[in-house]
PDB file of N, CA and C in Angstrom:
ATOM      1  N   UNK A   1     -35.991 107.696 192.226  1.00  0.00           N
ATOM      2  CA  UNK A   1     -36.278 106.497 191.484  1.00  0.00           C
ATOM      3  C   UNK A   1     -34.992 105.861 190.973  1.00  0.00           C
ATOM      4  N   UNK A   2     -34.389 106.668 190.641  1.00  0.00           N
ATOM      5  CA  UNK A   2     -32.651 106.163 190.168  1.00  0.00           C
ATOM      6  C   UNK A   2     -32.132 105.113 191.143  1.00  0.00           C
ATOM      7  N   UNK A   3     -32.244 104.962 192.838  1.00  0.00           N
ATOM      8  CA  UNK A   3     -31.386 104.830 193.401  1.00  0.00           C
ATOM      9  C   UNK A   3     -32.264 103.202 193.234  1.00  0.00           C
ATOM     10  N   UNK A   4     -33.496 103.202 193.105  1.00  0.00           N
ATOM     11  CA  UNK A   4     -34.204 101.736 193.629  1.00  0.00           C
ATOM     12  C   UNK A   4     -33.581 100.903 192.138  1.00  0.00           C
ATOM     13  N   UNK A   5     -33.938 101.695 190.844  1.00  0.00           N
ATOM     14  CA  UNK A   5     -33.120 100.534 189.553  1.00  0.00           C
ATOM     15  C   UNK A   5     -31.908 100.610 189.955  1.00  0.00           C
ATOM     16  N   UNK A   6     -30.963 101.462 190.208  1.00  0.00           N
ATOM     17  CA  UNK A   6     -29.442 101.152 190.293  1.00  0.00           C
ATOM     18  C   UNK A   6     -29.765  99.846 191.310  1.00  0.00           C
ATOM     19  N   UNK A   7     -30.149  99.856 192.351  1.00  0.00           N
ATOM     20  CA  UNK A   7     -30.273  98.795 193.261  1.00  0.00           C
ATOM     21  C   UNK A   7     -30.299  97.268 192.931  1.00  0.00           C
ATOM     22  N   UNK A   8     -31.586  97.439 191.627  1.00  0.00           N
ATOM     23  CA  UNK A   8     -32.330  96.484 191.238  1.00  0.00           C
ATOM     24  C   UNK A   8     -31.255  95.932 189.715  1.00  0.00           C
ATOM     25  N   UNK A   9     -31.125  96.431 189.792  1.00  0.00           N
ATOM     26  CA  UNK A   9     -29.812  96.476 188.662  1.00  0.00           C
ATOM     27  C   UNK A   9     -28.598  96.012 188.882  1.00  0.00           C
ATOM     28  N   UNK A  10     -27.957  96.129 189.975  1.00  0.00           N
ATOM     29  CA  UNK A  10     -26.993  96.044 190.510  1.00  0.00           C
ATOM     30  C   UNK A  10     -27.218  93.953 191.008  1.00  0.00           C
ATOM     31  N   UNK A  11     -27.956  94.143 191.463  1.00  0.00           N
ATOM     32  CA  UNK A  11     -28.123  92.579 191.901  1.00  0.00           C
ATOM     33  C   UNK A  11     -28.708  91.570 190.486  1.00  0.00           C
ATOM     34  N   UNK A  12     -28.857  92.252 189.574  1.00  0.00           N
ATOM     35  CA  UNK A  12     -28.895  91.594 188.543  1.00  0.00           C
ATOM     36  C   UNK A  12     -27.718  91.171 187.989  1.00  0.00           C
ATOM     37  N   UNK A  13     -26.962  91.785 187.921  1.00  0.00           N
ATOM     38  CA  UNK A  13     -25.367  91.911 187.350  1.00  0.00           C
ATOM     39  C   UNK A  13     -24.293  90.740 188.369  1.00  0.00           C
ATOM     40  N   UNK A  14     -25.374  90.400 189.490  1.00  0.00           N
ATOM     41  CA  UNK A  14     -24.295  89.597 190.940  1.00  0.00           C
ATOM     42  C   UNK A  14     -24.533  88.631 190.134  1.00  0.00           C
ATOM     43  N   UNK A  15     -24.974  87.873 189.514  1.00  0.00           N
ATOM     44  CA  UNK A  15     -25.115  86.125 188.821  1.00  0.00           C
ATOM     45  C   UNK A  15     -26.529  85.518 189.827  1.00  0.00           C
ATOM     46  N   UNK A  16     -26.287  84.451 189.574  1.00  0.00           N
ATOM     47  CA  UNK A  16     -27.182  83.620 189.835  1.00  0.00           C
ATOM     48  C   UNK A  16     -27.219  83.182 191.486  1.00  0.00           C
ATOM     49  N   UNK A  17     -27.099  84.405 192.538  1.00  0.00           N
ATOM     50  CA  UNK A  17     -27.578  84.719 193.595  1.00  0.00           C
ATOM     51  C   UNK A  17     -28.551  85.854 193.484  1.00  0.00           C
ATOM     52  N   UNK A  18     -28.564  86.527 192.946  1.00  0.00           N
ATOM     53  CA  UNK A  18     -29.442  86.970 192.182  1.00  0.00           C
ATOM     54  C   UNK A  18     -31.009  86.863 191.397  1.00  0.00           C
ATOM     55  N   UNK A  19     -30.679  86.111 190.844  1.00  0.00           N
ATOM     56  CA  UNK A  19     -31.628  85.332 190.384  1.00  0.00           C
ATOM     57  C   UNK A  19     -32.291  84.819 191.393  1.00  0.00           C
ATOM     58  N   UNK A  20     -32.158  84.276 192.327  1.00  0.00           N
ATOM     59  CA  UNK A  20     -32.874  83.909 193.447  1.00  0.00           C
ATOM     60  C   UNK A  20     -33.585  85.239 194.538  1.00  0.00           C
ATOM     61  N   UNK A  21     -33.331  85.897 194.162  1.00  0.00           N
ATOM     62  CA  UNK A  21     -33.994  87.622 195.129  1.00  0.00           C
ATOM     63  C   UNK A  21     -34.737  88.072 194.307  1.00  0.00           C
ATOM     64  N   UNK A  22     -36.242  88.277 194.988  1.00  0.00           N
ATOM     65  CA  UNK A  22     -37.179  88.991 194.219  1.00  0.00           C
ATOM     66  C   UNK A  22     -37.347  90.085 195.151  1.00  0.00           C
ATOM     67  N   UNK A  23     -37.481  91.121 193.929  1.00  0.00           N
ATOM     68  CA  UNK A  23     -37.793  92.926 194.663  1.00  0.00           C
ATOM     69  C   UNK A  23     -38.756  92.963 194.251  1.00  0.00           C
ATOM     70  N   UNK A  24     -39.344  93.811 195.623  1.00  0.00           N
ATOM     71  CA  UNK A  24     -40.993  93.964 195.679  1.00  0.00           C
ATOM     72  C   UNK A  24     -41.288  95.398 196.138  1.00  0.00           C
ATOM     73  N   UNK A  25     -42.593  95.664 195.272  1.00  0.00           N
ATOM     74  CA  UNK A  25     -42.669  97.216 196.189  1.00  0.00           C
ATOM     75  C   UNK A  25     -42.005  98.166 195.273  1.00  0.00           C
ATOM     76  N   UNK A  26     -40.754  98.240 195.082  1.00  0.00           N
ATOM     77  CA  UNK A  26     -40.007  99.392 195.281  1.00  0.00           C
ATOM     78  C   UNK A  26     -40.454 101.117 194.982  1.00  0.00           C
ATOM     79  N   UNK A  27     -39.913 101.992 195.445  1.00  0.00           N
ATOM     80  CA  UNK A  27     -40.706 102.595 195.139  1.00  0.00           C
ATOM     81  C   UNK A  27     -39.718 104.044 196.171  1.00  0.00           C
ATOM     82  N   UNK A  28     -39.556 105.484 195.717  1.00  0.00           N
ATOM     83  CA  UNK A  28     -38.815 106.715 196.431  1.00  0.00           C
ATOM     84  C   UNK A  28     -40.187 107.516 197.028  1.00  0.00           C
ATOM     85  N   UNK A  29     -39.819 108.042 197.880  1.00  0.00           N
ATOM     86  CA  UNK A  29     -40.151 108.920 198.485  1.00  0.00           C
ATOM     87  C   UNK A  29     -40.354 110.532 198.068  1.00  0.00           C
ATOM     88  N   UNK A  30     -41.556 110.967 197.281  1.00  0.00           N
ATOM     89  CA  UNK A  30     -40.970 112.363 196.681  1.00  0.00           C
ATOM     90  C   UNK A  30     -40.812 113.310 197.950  1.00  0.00           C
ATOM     91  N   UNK A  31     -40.436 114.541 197.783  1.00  0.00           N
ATOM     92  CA  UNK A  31     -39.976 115.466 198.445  1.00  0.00           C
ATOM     93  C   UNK A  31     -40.269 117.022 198.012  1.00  0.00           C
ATOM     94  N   UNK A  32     -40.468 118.060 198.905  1.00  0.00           N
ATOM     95  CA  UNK A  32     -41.208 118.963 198.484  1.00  0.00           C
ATOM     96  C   UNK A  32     -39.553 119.810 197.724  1.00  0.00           C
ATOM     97  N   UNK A  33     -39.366 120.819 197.219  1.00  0.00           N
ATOM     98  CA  UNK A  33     -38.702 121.239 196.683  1.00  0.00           C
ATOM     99  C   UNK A  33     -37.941 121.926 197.695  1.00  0.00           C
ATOM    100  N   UNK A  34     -36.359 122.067 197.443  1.00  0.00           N
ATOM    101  CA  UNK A  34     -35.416 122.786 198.534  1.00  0.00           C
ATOM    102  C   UNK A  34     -35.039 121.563 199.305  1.00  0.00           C
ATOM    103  N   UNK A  35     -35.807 120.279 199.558  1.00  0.00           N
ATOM    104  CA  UNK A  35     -35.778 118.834 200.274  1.00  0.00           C
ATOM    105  C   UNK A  35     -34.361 118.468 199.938  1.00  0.00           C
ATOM    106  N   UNK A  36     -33.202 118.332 201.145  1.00  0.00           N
ATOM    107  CA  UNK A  36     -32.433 117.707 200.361  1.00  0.00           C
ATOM    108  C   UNK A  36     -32.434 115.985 200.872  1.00  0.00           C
ATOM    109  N   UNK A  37     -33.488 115.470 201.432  1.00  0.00           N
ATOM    110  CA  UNK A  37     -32.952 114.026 201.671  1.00  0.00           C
ATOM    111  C   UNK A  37     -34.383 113.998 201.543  1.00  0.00           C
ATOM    112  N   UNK A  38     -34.309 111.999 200.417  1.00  0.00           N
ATOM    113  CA  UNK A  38     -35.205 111.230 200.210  1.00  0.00           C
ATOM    114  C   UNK A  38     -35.361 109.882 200.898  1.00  0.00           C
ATOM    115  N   UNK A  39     -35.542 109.743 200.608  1.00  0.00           N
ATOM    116  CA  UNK A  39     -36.044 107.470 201.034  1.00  0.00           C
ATOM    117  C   UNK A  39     -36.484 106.343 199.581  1.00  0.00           C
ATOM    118  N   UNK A  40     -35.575 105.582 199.675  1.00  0.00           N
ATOM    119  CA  UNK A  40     -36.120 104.803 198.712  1.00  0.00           C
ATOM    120  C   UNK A  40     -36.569 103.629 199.594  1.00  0.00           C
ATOM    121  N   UNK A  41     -37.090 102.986 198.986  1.00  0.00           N
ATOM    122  CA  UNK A  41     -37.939 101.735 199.800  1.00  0.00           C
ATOM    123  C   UNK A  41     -38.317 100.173 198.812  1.00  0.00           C
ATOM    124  N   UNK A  42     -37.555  99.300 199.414  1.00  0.00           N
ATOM    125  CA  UNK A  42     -38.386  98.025 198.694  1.00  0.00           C
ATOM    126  C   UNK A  42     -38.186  96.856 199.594  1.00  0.00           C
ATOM    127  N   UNK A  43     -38.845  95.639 199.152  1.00  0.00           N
ATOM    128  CA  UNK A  43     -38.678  94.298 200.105  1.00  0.00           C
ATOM    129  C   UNK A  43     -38.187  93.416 198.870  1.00  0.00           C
ATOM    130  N   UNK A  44     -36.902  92.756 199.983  1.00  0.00           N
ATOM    131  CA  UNK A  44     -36.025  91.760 198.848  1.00  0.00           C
ATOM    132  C   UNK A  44     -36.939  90.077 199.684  1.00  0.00           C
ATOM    133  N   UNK A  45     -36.828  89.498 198.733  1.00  0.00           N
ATOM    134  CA  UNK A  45     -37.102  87.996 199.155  1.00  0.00           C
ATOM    135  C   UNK A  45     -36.245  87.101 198.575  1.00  0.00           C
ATOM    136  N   UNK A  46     -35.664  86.070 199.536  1.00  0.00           N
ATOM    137  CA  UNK A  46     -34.352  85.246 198.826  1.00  0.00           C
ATOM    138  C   UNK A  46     -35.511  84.283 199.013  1.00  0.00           C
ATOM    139  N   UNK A  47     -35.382  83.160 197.696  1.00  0.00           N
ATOM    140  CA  UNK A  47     -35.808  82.281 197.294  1.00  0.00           C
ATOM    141  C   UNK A  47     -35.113  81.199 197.300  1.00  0.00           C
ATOM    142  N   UNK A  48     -34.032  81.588 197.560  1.00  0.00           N
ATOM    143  CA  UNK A  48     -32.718  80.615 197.118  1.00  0.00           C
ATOM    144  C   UNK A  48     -32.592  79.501 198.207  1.00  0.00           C
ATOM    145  N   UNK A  49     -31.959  78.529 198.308  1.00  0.00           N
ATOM    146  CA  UNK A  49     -31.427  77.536 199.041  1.00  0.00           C
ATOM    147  C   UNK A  49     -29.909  78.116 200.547  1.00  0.00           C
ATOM    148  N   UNK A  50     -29.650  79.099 199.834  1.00  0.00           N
ATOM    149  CA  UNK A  50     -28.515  80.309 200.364  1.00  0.00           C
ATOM    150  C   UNK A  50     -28.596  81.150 200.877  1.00  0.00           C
ATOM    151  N   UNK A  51     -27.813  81.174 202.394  1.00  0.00           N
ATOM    152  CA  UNK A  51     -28.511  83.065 202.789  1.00  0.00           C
ATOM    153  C   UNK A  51     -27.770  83.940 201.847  1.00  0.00           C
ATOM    154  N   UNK A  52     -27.866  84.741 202.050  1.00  0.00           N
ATOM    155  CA  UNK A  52     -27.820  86.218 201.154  1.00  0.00           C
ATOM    156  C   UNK A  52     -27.849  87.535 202.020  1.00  0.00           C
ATOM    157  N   UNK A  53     -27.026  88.172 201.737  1.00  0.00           N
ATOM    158  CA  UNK A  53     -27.171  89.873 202.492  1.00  0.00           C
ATOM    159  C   UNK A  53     -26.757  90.861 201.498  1.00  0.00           C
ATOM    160  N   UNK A  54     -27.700  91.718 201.531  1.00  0.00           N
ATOM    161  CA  UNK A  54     -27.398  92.957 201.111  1.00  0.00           C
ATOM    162  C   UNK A  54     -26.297  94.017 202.045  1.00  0.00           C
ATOM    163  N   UNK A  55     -24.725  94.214 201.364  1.00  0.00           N
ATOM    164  CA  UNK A  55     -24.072  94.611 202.293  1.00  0.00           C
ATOM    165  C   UNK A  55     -23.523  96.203 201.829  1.00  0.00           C
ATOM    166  N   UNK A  56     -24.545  96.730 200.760  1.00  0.00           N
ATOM    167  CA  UNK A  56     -23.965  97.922 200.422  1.00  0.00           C
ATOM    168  C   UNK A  56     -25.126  98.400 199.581  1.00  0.00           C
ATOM    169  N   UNK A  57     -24.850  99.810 199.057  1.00  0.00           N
ATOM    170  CA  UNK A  57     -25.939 100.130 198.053  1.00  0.00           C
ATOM    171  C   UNK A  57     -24.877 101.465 197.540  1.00  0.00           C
ATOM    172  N   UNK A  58     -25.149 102.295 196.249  1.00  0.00           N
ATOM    173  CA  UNK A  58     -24.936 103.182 196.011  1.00  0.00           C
ATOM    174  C   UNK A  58     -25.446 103.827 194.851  1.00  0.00           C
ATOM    175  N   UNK A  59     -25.667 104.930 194.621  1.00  0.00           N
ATOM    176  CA  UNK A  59     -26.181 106.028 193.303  1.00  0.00           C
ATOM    177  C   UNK A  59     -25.465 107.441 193.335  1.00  0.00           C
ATOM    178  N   UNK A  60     -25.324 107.275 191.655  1.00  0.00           N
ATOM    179  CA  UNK A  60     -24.661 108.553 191.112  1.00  0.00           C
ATOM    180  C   UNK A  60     -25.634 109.726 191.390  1.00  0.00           C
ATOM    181  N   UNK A  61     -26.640 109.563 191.879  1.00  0.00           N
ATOM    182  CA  UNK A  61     -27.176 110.885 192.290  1.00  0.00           C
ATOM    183  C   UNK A  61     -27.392 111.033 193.165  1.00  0.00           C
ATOM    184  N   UNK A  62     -26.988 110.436 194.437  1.00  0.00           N
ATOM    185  CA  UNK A  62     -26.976 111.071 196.102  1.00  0.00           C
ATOM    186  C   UNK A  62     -25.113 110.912 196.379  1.00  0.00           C
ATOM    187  N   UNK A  63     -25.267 111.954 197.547  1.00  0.00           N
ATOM    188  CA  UNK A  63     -23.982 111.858 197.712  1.00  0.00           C
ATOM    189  C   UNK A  63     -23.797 111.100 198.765  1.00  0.00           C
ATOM    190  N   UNK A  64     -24.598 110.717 199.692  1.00  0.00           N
ATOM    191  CA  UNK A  64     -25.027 109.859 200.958  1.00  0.00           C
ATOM    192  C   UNK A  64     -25.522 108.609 200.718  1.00  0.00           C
ATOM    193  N   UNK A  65     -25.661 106.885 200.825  1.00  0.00           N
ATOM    194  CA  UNK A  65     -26.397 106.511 200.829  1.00  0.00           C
ATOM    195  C   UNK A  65     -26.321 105.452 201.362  1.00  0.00           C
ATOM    196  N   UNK A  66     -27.401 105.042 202.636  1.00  0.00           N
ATOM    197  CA  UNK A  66     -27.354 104.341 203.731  1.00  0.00           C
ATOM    198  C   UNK A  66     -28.884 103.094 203.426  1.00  0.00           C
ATOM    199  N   UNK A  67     -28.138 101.952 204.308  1.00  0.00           N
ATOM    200  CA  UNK A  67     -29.143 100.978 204.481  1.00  0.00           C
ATOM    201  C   UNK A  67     -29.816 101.061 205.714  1.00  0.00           C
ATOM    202  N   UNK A  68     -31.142 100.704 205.672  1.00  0.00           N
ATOM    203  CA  UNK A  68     -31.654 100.110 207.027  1.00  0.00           C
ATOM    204  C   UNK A  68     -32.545  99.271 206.903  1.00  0.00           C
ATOM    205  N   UNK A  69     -33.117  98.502 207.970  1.00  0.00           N
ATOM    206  CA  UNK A  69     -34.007  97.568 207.684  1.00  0.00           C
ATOM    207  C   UNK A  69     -35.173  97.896 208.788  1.00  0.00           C
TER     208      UNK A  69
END
């Protein structure tokens, strides 16, 4: 759950490109115990007049952390 607010958090802090992206969904993947890899998951929507890309992500609690679409 950490990694989807850092996420959601993180694009709050970009300004007013930002403001134009709504997160939807979001939501981790639990995992049975001993699990060492999760999934976080959400859908961004730009609203804006501007394209926009998400070109990175990161959290203090994975040591890995990759995009895909």
């Amino acid at each position: 759950m950490s990694l989807v607010f850092l996420m959601v958090s993180a694009a709050a802090w970009a300004g007013s490109v930002a403001d134009q992206v709504e997160v939807e969904d979001p939501y981790v993947r639990g995992v049975p115990p001993g699990q060492p890899n999760s999934a976080s998951f959400l859908r961004l929507t730009n609203h804006g007049s501007v394209d926009s890309a998400l070109v990175g992500a990161r959290s203090p609690v994975a040591k890995v952390v990759e995009l895909h679409t």
